[in-house]
PDB file of N, CA and C in Angstrom:
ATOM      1  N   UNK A   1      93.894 101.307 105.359  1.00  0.00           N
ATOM      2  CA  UNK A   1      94.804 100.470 106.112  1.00  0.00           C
ATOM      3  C   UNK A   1      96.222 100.919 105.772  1.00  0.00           C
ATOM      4  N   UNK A   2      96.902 101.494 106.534  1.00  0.00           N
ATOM      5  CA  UNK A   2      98.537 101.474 106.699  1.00  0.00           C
ATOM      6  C   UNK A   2      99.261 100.275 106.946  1.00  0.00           C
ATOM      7  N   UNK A   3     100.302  99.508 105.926  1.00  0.00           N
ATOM      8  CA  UNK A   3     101.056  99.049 106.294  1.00  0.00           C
ATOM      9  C   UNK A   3     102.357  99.654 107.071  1.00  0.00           C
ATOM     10  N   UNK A   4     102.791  98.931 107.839  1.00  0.00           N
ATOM     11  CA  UNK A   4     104.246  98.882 108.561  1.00  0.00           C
ATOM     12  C   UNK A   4     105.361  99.036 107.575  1.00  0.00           C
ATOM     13  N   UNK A   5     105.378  97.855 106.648  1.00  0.00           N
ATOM     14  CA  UNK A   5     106.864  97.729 105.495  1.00  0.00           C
ATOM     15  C   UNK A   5     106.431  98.022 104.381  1.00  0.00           C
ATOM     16  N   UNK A   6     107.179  98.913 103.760  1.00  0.00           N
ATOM     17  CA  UNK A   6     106.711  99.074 102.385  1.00  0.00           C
ATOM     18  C   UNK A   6     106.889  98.030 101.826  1.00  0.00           C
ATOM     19  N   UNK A   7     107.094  96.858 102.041  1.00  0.00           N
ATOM     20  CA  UNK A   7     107.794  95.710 101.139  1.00  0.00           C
ATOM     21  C   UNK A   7     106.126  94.669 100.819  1.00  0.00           C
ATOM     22  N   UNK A   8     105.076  95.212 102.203  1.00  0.00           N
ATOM     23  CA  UNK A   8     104.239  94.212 102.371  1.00  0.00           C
ATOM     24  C   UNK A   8     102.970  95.383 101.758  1.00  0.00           C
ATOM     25  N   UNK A   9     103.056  96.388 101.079  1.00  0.00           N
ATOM     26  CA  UNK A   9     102.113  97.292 100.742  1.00  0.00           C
ATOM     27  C   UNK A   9     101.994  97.517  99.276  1.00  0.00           C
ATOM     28  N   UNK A  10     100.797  97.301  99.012  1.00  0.00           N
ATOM     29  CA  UNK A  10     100.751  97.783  97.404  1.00  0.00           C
ATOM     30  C   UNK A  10     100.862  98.986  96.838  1.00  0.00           C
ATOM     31  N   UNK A  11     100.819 100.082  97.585  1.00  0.00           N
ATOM     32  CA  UNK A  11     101.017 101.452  97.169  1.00  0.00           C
ATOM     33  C   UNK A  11     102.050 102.095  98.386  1.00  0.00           C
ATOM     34  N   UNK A  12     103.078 102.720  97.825  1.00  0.00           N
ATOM     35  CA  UNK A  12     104.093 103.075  98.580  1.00  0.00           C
ATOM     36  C   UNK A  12     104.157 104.748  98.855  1.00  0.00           C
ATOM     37  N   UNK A  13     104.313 105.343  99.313  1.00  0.00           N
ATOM     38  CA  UNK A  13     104.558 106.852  99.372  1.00  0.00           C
ATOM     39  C   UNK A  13     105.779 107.454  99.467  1.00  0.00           C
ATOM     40  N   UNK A  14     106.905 107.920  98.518  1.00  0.00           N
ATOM     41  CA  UNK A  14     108.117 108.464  99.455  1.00  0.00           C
ATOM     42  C   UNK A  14     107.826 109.575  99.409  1.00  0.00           C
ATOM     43  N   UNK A  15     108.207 110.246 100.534  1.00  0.00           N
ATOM     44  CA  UNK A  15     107.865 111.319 100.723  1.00  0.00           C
ATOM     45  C   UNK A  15     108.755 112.258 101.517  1.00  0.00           C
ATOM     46  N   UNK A  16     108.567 113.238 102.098  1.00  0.00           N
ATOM     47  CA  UNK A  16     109.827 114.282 103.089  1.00  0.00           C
ATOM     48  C   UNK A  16     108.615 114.635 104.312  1.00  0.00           C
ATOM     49  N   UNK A  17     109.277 114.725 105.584  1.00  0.00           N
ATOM     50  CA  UNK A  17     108.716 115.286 106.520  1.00  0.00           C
ATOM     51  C   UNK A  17     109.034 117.454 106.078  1.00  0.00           C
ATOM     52  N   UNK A  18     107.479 117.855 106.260  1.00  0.00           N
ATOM     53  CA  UNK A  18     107.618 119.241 105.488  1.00  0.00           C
ATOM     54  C   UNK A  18     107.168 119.728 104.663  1.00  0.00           C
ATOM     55  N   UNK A  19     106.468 118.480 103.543  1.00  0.00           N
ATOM     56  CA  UNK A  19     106.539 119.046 102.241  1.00  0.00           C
ATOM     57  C   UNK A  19     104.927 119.020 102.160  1.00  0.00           C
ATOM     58  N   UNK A  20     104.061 120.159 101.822  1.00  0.00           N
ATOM     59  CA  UNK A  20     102.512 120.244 101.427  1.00  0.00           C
ATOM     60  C   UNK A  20     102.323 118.917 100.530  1.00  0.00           C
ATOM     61  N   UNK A  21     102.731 119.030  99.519  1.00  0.00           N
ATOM     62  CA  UNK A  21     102.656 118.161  98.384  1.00  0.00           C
ATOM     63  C   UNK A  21     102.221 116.450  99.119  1.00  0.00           C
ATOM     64  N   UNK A  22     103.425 116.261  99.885  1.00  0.00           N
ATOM     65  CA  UNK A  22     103.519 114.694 100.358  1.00  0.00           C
ATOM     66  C   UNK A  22     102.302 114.521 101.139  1.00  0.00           C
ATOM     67  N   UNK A  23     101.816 115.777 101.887  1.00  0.00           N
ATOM     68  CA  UNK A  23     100.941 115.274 102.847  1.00  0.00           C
ATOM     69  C   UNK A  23      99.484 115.644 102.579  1.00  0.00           C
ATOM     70  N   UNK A  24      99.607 115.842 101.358  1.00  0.00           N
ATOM     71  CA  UNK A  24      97.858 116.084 100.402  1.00  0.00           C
ATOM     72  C   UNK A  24      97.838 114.914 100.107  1.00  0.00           C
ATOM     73  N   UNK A  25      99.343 113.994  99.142  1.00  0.00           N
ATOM     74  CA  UNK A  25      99.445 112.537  98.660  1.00  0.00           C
ATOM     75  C   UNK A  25      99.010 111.850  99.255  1.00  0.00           C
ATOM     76  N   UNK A  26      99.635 111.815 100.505  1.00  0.00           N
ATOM     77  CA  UNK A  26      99.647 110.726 101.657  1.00  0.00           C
ATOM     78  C   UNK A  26      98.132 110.895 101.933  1.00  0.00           C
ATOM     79  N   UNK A  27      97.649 111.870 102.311  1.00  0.00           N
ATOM     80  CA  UNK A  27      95.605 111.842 102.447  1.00  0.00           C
ATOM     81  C   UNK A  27      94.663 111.381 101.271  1.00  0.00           C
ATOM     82  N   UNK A  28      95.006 111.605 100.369  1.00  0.00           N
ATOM     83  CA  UNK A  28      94.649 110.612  99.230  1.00  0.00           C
ATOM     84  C   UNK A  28      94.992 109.570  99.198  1.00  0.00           C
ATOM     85  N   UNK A  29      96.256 109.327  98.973  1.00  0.00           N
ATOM     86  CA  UNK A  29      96.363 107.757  98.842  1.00  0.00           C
ATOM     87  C   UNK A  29      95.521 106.894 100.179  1.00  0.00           C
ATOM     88  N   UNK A  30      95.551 107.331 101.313  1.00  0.00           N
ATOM     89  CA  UNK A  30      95.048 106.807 102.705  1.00  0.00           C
ATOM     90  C   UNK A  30      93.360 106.915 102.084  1.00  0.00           C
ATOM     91  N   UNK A  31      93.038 107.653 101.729  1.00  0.00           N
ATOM     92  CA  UNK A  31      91.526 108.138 101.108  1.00  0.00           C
ATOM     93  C   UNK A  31      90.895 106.233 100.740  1.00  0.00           C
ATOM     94  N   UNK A  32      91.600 106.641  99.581  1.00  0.00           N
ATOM     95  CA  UNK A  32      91.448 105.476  98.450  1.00  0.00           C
ATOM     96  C   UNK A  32      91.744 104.113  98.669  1.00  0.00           C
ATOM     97  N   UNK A  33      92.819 103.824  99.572  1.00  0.00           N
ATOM     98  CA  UNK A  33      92.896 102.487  99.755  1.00  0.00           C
ATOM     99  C   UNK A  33      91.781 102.253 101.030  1.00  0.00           C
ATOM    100  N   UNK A  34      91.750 102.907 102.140  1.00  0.00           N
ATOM    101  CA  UNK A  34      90.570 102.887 102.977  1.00  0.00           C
ATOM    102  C   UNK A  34      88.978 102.055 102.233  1.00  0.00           C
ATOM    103  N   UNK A  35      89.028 102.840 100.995  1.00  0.00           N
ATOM    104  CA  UNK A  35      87.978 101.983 100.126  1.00  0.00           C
ATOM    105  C   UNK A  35      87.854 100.989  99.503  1.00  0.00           C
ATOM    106  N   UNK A  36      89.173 100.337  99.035  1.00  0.00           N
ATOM    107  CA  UNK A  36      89.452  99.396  98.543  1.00  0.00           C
ATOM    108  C   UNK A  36      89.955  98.745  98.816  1.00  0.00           C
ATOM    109  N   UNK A  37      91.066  98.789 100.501  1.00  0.00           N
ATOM    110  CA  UNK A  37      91.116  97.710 101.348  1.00  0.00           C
ATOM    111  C   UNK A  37      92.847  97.236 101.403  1.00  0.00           C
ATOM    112  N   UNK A  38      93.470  98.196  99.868  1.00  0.00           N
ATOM    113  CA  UNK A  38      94.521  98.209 100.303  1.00  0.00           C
ATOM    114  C   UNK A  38      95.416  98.782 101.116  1.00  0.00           C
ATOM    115  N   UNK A  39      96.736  98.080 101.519  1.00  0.00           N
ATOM    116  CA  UNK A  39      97.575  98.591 102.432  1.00  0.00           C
ATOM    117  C   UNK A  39      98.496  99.553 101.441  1.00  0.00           C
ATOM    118  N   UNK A  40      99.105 100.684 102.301  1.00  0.00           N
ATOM    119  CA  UNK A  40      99.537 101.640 102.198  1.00  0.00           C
ATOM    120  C   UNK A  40     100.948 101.366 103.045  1.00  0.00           C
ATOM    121  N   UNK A  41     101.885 102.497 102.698  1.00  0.00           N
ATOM    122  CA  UNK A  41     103.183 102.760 103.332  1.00  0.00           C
ATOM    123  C   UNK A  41     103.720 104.374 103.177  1.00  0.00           C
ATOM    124  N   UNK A  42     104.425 104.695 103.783  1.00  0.00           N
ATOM    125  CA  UNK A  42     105.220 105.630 103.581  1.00  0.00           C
ATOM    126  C   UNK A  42     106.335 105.760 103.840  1.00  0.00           C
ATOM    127  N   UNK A  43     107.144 105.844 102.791  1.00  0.00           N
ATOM    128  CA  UNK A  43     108.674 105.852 103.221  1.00  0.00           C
ATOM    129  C   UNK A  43     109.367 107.314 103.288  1.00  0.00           C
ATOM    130  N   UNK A  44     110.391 107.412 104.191  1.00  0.00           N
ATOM    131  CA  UNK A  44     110.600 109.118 104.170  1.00  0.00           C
ATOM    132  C   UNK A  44     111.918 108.778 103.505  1.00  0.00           C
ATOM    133  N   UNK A  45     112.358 109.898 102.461  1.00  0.00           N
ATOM    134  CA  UNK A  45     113.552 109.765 101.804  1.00  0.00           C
ATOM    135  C   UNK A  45     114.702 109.885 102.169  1.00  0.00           C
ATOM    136  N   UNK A  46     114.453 110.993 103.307  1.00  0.00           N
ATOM    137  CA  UNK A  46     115.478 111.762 103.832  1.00  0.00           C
ATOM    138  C   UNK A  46     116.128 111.027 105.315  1.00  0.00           C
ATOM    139  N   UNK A  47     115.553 109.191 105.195  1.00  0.00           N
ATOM    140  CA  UNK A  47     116.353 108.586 106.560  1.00  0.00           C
ATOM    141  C   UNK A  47     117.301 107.322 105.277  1.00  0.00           C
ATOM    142  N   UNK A  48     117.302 107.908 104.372  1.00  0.00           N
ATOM    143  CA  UNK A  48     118.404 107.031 103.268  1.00  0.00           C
ATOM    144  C   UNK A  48     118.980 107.954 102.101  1.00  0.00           C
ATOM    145  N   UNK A  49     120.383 108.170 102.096  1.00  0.00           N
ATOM    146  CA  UNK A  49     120.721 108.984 101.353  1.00  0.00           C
ATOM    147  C   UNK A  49     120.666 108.875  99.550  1.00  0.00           C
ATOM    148  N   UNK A  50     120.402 107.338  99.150  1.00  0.00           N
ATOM    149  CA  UNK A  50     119.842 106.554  98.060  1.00  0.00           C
ATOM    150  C   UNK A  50     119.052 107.028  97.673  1.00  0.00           C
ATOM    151  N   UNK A  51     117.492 107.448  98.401  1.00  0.00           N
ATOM    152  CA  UNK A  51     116.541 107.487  98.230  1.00  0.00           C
ATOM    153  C   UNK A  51     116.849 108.709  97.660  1.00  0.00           C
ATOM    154  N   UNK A  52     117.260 109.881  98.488  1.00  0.00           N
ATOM    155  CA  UNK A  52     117.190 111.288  98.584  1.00  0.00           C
ATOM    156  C   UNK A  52     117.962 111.686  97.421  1.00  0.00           C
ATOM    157  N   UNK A  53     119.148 110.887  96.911  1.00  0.00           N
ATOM    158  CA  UNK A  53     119.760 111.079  95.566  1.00  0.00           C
ATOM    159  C   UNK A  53     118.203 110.847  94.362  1.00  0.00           C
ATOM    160  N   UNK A  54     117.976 109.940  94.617  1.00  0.00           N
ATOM    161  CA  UNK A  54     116.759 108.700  93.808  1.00  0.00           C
ATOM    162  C   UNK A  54     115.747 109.973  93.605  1.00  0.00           C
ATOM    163  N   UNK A  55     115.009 110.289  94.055  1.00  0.00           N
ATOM    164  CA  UNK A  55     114.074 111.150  94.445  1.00  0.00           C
ATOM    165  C   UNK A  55     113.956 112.601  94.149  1.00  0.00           C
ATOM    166  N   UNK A  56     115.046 113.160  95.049  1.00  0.00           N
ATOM    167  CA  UNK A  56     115.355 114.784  95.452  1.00  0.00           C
ATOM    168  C   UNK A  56     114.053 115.383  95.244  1.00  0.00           C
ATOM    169  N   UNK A  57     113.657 116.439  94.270  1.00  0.00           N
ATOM    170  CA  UNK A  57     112.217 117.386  94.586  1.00  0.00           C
ATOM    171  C   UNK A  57     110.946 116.803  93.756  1.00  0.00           C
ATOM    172  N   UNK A  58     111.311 115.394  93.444  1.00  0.00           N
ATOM    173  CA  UNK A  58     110.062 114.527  92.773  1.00  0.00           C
ATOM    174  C   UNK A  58     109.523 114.334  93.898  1.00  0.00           C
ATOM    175  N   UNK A  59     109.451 114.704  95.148  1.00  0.00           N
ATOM    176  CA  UNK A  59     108.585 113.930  96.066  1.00  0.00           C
ATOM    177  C   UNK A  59     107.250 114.604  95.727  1.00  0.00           C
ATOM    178  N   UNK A  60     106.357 114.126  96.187  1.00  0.00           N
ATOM    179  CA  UNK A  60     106.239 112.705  96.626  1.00  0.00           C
ATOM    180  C   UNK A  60     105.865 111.854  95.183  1.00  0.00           C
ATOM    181  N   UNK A  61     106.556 110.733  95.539  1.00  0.00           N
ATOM    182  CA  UNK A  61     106.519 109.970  94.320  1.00  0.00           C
ATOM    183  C   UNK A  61     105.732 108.546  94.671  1.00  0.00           C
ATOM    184  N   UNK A  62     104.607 108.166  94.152  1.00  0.00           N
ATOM    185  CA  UNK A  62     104.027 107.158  94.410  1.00  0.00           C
ATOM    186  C   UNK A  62     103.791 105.838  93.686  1.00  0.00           C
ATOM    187  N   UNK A  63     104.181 104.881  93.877  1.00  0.00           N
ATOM    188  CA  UNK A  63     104.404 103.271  93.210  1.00  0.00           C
ATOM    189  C   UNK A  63     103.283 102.411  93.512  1.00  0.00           C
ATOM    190  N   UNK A  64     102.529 101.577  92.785  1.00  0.00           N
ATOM    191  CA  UNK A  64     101.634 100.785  92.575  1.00  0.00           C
ATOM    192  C   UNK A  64     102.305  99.404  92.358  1.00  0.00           C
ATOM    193  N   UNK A  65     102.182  98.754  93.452  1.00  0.00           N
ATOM    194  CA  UNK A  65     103.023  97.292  93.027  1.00  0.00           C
ATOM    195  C   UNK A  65     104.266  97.061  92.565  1.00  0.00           C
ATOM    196  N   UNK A  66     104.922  97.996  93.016  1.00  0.00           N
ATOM    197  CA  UNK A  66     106.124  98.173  93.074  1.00  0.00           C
ATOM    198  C   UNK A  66     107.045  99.139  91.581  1.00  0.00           C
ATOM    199  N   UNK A  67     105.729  99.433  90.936  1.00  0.00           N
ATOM    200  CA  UNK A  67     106.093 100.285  89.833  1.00  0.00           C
ATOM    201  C   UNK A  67     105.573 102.134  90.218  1.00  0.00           C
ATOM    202  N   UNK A  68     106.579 102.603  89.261  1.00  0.00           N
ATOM    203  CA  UNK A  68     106.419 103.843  89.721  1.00  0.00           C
ATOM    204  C   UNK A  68     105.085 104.350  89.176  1.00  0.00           C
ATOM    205  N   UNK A  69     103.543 105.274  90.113  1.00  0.00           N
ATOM    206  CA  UNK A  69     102.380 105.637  89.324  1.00  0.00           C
ATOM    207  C   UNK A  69     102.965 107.024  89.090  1.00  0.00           C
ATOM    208  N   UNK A  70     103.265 107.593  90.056  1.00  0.00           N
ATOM    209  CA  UNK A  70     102.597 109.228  89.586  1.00  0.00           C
ATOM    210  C   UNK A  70     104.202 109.406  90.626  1.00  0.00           C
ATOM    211  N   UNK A  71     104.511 111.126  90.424  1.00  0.00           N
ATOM    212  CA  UNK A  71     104.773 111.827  91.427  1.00  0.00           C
ATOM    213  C   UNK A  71     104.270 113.642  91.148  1.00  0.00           C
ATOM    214  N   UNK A  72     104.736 113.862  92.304  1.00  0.00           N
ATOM    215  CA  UNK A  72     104.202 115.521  93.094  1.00  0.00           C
ATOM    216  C   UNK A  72     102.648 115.523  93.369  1.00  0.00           C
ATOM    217  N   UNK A  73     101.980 114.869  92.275  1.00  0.00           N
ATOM    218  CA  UNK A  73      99.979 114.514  92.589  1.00  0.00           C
ATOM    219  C   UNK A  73      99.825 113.635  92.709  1.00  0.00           C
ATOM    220  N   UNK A  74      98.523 112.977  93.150  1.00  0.00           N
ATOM    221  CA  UNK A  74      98.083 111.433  93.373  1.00  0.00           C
ATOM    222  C   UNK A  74      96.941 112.129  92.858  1.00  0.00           C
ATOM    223  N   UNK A  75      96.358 111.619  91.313  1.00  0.00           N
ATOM    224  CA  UNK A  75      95.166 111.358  91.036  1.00  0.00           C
ATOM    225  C   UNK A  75      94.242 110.288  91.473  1.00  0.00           C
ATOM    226  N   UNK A  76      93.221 110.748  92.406  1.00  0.00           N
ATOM    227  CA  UNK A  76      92.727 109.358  93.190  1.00  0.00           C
ATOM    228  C   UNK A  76      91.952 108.624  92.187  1.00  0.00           C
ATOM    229  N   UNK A  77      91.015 108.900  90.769  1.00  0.00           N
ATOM    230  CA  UNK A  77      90.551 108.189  90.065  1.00  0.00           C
ATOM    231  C   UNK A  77      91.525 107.053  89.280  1.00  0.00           C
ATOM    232  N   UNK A  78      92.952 107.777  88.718  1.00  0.00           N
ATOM    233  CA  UNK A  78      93.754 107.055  88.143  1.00  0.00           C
ATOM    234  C   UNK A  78      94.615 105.847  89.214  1.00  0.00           C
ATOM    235  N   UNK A  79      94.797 106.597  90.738  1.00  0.00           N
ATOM    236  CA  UNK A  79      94.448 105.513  91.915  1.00  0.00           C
ATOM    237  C   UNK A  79      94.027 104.299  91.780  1.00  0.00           C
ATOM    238  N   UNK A  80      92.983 104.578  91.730  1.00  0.00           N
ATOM    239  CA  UNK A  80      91.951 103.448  91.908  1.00  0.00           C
ATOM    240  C   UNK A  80      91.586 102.432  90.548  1.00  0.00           C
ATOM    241  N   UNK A  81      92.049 102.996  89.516  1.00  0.00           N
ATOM    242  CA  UNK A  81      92.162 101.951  88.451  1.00  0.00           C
ATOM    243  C   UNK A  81      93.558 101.277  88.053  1.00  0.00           C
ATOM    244  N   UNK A  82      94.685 101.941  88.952  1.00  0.00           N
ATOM    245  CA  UNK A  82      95.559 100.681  89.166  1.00  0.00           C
ATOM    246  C   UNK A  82      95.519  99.631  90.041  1.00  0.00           C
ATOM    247  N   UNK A  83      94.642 100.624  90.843  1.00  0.00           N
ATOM    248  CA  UNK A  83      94.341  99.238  92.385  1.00  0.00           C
ATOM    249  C   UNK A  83      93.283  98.339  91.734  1.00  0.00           C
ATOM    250  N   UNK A  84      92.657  98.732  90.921  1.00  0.00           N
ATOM    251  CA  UNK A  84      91.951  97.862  90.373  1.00  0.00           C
ATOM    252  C   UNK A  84      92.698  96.696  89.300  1.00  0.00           C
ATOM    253  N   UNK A  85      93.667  96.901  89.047  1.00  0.00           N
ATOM    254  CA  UNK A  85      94.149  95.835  88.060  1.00  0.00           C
ATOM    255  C   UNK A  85      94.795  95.154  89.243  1.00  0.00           C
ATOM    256  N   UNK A  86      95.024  93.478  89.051  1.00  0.00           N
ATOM    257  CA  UNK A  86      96.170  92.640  89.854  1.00  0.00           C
ATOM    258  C   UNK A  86      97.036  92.373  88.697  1.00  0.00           C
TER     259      UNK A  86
END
Protein backbone atom coordinates (compact mmCIF):
# COMPACT_ATOMS: atom_id res chain seq x y z
CA UNK A 1 0.00 0.00 0.00
CA UNK A 2 1.32 3.54 -1.00
CA UNK A 3 0.43 6.33 0.95
CA UNK A 4 -0.31 9.86 -0.58
CA UNK A 5 1.43 12.03 2.57
CA UNK A 6 4.33 11.07 4.04
CA UNK A 7 2.91 12.48 7.21
CA UNK A 8 0.13 9.53 7.16
CA UNK A 9 2.88 6.63 6.33
CA UNK A 10 4.99 4.61 8.50
CA UNK A 11 7.91 4.18 6.29
CA UNK A 12 9.00 7.13 4.24
CA UNK A 13 11.40 7.06 1.18
CA UNK A 14 13.44 10.23 0.16
CA UNK A 15 14.69 9.72 -2.67
CA UNK A 16 15.89 11.53 -6.35
CA UNK A 17 14.19 10.92 -9.63
CA UNK A 18 17.47 8.97 -11.46
CA UNK A 19 19.09 7.36 -8.90
CA UNK A 20 19.46 3.10 -9.17
CA UNK A 21 19.87 3.05 -5.50
CA UNK A 22 16.30 4.86 -4.71
CA UNK A 23 14.51 2.72 -7.04
CA UNK A 24 15.86 -0.85 -5.80
CA UNK A 25 14.74 0.98 -2.12
CA UNK A 26 11.58 2.05 -3.20
CA UNK A 27 10.88 -1.91 -4.63
CA UNK A 28 11.74 -3.21 -1.42
CA UNK A 29 10.32 -1.12 0.78
CA UNK A 30 6.87 -1.51 -1.55
CA UNK A 31 7.95 -5.45 -1.30
CA UNK A 32 7.64 -5.54 2.44
CA UNK A 33 4.99 -3.38 3.45
CA UNK A 34 2.67 -5.10 0.69
CA UNK A 35 3.13 -7.97 3.37
CA UNK A 36 2.59 -6.38 6.29
CA UNK A 37 0.02 -3.96 5.31
CA UNK A 38 1.90 -0.95 5.87
CA UNK A 39 1.63 2.33 4.08
CA UNK A 40 4.52 3.65 2.32
CA UNK A 41 5.56 7.18 0.82
CA UNK A 42 8.03 8.69 -1.19
CA UNK A 43 9.30 11.93 -0.97
CA UNK A 44 11.60 13.39 -3.77
CA UNK A 45 14.31 15.69 -2.33
CA UNK A 46 15.00 17.58 -5.12
CA UNK A 47 11.17 19.49 -5.09
CA UNK A 48 12.61 21.14 -1.53
CA UNK A 49 15.84 22.68 -1.29
CA UNK A 50 15.89 21.65 2.76
CA UNK A 51 15.63 18.32 1.94
CA UNK A 52 18.38 18.35 -0.79
CA UNK A 53 20.77 20.31 1.69
CA UNK A 54 19.35 17.50 4.50
CA UNK A 55 20.08 14.59 2.35
CA UNK A 56 22.45 15.38 -0.75
CA UNK A 57 24.11 11.72 -1.88
CA UNK A 58 22.59 9.81 1.31
CA UNK A 59 19.71 9.10 -0.83
CA UNK A 60 17.86 7.15 -0.52
CA UNK A 61 17.37 7.47 3.02
CA UNK A 62 14.60 5.58 4.73
CA UNK A 63 12.59 6.40 8.18
CA UNK A 64 10.45 4.05 10.22
CA UNK A 65 7.95 6.09 12.19
CA UNK A 66 9.36 8.94 11.66
CA UNK A 67 12.94 7.94 12.73
CA UNK A 68 15.71 7.61 10.50
CA UNK A 69 16.25 3.31 9.53
CA UNK A 70 18.79 2.94 6.99
CA UNK A 71 20.10 4.92 3.96
CA UNK A 72 21.63 4.03 0.27
CA UNK A 73 20.14 0.03 1.20
CA UNK A 74 16.89 -1.12 2.57
CA UNK A 75 17.56 -4.35 4.31
CA UNK A 76 14.12 -5.96 3.92
CA UNK A 77 14.66 -8.44 7.00
CA UNK A 78 15.85 -5.50 9.27
CA UNK A 79 12.52 -3.86 7.44
CA UNK A 80 10.37 -5.91 8.73
CA UNK A 81 11.49 -6.08 12.33
CA UNK A 82 10.97 -2.44 12.71
CA UNK A 83 7.58 -2.77 11.18
CA UNK A 84 7.22 -5.21 13.54
CA UNK A 85 7.73 -3.15 16.67
CA UNK A 86 4.77 -0.30 17.45
Amino acid sequence: MTVAHADDARVVVYSRAGCHLCEAAEQLVAQVVADTGDGWARVDIDTDPDLQQRFTDQVPVTFVDGRQHDFWRVDPDRLRAALARR
